[in-house]
Protein backbone atom coordinates (compact mmCIF):
# COMPACT_ATOMS: atom_id res chain seq x y z
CA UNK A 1 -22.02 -40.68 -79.83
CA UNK A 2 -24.98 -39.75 -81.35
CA UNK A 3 -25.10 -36.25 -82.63
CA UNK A 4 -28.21 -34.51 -83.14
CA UNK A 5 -26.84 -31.24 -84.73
CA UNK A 6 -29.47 -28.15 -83.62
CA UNK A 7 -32.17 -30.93 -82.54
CA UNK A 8 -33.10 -31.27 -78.76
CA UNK A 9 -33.90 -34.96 -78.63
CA UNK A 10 -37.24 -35.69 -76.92
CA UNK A 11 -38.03 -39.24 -77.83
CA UNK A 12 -36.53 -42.85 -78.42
CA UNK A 13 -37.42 -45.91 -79.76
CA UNK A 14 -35.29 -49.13 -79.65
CA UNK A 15 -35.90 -52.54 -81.76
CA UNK A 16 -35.80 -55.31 -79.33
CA UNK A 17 -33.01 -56.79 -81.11
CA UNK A 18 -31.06 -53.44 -79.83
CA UNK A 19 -29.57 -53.18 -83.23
CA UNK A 20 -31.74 -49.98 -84.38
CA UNK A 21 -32.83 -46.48 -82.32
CA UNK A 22 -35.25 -44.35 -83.44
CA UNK A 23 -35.04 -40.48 -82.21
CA UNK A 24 -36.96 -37.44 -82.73
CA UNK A 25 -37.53 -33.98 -81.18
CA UNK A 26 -37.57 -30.25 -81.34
CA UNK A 27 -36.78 -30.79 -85.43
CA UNK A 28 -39.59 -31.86 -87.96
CA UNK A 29 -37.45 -35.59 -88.65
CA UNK A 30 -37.21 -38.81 -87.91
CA UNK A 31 -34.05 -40.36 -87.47
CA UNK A 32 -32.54 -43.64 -87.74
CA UNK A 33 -29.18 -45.18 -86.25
CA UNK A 34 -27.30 -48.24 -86.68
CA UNK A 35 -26.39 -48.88 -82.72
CA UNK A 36 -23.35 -50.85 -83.36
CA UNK A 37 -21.82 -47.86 -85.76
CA UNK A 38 -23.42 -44.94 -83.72
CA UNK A 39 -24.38 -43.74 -87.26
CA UNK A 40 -27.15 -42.24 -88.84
CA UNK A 41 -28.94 -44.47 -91.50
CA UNK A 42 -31.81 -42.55 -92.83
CA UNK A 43 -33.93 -39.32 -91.64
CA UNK A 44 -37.38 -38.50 -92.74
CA UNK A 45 -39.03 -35.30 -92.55
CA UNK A 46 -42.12 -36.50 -91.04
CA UNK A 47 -44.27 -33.69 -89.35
CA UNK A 48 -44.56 -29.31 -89.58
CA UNK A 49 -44.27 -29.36 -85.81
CA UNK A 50 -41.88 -30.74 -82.95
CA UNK A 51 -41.81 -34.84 -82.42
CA UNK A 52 -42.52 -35.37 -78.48
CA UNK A 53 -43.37 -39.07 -79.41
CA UNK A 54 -42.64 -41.58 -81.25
CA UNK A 55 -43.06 -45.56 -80.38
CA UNK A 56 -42.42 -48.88 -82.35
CA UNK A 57 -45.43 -51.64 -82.81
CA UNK A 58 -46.01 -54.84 -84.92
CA UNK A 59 -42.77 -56.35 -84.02
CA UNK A 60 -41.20 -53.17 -84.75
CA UNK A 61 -41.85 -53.10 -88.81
CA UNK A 62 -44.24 -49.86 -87.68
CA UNK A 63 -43.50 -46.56 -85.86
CA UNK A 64 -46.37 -44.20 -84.21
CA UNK A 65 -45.47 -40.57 -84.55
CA UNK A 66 -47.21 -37.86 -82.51
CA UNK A 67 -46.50 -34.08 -83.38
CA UNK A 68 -47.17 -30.39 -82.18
CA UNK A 69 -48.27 -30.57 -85.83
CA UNK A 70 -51.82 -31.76 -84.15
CA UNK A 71 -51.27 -34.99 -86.33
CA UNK A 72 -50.64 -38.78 -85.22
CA UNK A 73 -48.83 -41.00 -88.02
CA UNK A 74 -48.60 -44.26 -88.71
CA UNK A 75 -45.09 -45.19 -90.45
CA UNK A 76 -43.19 -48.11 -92.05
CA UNK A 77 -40.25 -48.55 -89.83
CA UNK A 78 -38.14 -49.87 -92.32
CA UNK A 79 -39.01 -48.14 -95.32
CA UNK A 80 -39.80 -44.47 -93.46
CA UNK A 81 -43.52 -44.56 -95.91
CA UNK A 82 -46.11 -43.13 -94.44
CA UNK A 83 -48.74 -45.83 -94.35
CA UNK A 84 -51.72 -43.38 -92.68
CA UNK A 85 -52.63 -40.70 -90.44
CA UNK A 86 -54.22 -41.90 -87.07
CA UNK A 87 -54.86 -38.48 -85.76
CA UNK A 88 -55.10 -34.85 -86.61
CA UNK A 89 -56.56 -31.95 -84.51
CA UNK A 90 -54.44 -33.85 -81.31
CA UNK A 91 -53.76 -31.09 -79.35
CA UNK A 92 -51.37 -32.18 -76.34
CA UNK A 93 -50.93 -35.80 -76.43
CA UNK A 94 -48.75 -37.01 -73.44
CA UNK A 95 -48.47 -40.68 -74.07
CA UNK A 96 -49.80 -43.57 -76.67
CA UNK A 97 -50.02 -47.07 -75.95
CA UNK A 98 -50.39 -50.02 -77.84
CA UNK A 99 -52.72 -53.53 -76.62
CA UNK A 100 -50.45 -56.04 -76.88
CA UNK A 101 -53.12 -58.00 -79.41
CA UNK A 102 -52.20 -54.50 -81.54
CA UNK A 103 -56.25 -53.91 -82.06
CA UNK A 104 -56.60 -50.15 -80.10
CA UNK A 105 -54.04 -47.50 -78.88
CA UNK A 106 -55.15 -45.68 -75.76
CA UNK A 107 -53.97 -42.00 -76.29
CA UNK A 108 -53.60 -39.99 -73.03
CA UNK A 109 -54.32 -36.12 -73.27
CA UNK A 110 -53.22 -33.00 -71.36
CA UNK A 111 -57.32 -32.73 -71.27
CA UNK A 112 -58.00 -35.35 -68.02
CA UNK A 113 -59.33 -37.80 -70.73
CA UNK A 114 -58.23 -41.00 -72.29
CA UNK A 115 -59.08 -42.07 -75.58
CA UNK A 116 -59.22 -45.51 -77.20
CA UNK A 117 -58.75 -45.57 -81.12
CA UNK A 118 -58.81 -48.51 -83.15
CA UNK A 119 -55.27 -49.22 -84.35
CA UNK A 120 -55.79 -49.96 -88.12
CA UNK A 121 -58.08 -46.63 -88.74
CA UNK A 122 -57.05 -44.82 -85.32
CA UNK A 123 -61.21 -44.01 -84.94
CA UNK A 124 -62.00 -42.77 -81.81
CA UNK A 125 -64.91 -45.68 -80.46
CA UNK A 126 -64.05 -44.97 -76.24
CA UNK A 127 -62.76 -42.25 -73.96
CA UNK A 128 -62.39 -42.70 -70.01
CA UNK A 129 -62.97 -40.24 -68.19
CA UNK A 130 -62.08 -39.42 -64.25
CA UNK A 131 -58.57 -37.80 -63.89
CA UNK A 132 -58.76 -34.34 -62.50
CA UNK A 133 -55.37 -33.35 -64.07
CA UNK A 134 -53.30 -34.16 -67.38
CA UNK A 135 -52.90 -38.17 -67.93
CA UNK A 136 -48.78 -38.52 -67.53
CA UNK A 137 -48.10 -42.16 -67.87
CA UNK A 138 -50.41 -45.14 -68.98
CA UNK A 139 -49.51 -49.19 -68.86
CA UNK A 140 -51.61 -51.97 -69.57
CA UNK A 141 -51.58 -56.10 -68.59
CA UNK A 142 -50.07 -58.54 -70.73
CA UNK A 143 -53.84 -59.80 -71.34
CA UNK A 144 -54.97 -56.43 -72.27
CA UNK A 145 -57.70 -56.40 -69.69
CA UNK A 146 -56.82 -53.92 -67.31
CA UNK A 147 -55.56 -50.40 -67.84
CA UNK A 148 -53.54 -48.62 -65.42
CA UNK A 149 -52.74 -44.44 -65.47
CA UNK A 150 -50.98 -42.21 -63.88
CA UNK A 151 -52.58 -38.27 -63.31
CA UNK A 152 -51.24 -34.98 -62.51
CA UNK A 153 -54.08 -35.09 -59.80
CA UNK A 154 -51.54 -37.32 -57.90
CA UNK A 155 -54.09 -40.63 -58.40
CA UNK A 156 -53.61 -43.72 -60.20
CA UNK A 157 -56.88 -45.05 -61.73
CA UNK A 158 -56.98 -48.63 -62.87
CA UNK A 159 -59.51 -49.39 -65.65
CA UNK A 160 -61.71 -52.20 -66.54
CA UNK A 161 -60.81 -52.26 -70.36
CA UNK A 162 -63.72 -54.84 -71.65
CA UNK A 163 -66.09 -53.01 -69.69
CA UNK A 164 -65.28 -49.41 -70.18
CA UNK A 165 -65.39 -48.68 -66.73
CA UNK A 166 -63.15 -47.11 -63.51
CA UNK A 167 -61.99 -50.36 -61.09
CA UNK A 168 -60.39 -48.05 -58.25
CA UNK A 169 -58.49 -44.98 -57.53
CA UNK A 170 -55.22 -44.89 -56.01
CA UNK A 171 -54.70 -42.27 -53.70
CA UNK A 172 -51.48 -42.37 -51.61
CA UNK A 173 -48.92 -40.06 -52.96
CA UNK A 174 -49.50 -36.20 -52.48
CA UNK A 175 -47.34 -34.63 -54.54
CA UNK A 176 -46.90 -35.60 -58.40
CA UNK A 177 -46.08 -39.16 -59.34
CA UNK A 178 -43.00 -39.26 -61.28
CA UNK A 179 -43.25 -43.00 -62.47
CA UNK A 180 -45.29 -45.90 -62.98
CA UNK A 181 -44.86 -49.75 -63.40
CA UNK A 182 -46.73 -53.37 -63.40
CA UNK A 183 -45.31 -56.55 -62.73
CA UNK A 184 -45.39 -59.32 -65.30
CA UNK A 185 -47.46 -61.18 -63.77
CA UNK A 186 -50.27 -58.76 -62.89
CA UNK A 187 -50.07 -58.66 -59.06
CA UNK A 188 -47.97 -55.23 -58.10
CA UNK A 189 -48.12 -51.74 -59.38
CA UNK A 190 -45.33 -49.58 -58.65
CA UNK A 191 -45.43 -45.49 -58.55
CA UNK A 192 -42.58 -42.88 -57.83
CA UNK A 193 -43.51 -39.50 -56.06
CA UNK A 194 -41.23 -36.17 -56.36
CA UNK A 195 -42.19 -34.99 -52.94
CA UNK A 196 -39.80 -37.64 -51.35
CA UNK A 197 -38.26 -39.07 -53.57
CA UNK A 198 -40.06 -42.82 -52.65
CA UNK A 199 -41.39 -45.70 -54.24
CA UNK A 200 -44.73 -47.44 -53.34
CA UNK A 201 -45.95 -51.01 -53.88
CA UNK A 202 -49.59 -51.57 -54.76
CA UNK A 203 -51.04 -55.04 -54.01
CA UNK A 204 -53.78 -55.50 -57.36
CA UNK A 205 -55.63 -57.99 -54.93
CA UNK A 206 -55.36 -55.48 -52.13
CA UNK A 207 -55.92 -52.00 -53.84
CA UNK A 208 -56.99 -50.34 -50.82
CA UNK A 209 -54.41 -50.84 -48.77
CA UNK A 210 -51.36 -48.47 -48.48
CA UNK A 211 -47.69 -50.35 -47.56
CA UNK A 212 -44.93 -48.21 -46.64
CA UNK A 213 -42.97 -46.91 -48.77
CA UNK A 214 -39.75 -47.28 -50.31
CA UNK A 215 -36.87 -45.06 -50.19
CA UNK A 216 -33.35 -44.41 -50.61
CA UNK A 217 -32.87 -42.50 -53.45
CA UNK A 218 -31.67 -39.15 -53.27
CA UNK A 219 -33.40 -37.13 -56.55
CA UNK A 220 -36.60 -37.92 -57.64
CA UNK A 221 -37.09 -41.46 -59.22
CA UNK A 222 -38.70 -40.82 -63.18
CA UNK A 223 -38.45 -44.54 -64.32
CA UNK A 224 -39.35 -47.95 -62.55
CA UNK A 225 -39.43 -51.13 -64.30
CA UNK A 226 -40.07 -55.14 -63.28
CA UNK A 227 -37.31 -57.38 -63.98
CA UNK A 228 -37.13 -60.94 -62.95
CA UNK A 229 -38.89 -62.39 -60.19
CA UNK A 230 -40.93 -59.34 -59.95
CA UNK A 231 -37.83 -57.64 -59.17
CA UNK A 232 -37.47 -53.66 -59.37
């Protein structure tokens, strides 16, 4: 076991190799386990605030930090330097995601609003605008074209990256959405809702209409994720 003595852990990150987990939370730190031992390797007093995020990029040499501090950090994931700040005056940051060329991070606020900073300065150049309620979750295509979040509002709005611009608005949950998911290939979205405990399918070709939904679980569903054959 991991023991995180006086620290409620809030956030994970695991190298893909599954040898290395990253953790942070209610603390000021960073830490860092060896997965095979279940020990800890190294901690690193990173922020003056609470760690709700953290998230591992460029093959996972770097790690993204995001504090109550008001700051966003940009680390060396090996070392634990701090290579630069991304971010400050952040109030309320719910989720950060990287393209998959690495260019921009898409930072998604408590605020309705979505912001698109340049990954090597972390300037602010974009922010989308639409959601009526704090931006939960946010995913993005494999060709870093088309940007898909999740809203308190109960919508999921899929964005037009190159062009800056809303696609569609999907509107068939009516309670909040727990969960959110895209299949590898492009062609489904998946969402969870808390109201009844379901799962809905999204044709991306289709976006307007509304299949029945899944169900069978018994507590509200808070993670969804493609395997396979566009398996879930």
């Amino acid at each position: 076991a991991m023991e995180h003595r006086g620290v409620k852990v809030q956030t994970t990150a695991l190298t893909r190799d599954g040898t290395t987990l990253y953790s942070a939370g209610s603390g000021k730190s960073i830490f860092k386990w060896d997965c095979r031992s279940g020990t800890m390797t190294e901690s690193k007093k990173a922020h003056q605030g609470a760690i709700p995020l953290i998230l591992l990029t460029k093959a996972d040499t770097e790690l993204i930090s995001s504090s109550f501090d008001r700051t966003v950090v940009l680390w060396n994931a090996l070392t634990f330097e701090k290579l630069r700040t991304l971010g400050v005056n952040c109030d309320k940051i719910r989720n950060i995601i990287p393209t998959h060329n690495e260019k921009f991070l898409y930072v998604a606020f408590s605020d309705h609003n979505i912001d698109q900073w340049t990954y090597d300065e972390g300037l602010n150049i974009n922010v989308l605008e639409g959601h009526k309620g704090s931006v939960l979750d946010l995913t993005i295509t494999d060709d870093d074209k088309t940007l898909i979040s999740l809203s308190k509002d109960s919508t999921i709005k899929i964005w037009n990256v190159e062009e800056k611009s809303l696609i569609y608005s999907l509107e068939g949950h009516n309670r909040k959405i727990e969960a959110l998911a895209i299949s590898k290939d492009g062609k489904q979205i998946a969402t969870s809702s808390r109201e009844k405990k379901e799962i809905r399918i999204w044709d991306t070709k289709e976006l307007n209409k509304i299949n029945p939904p899944l169900r069978g679980h018994t507590a509200p569903v808070s993670k969804l994720l493609f395997c396979g054959q566009n398996q879930l």
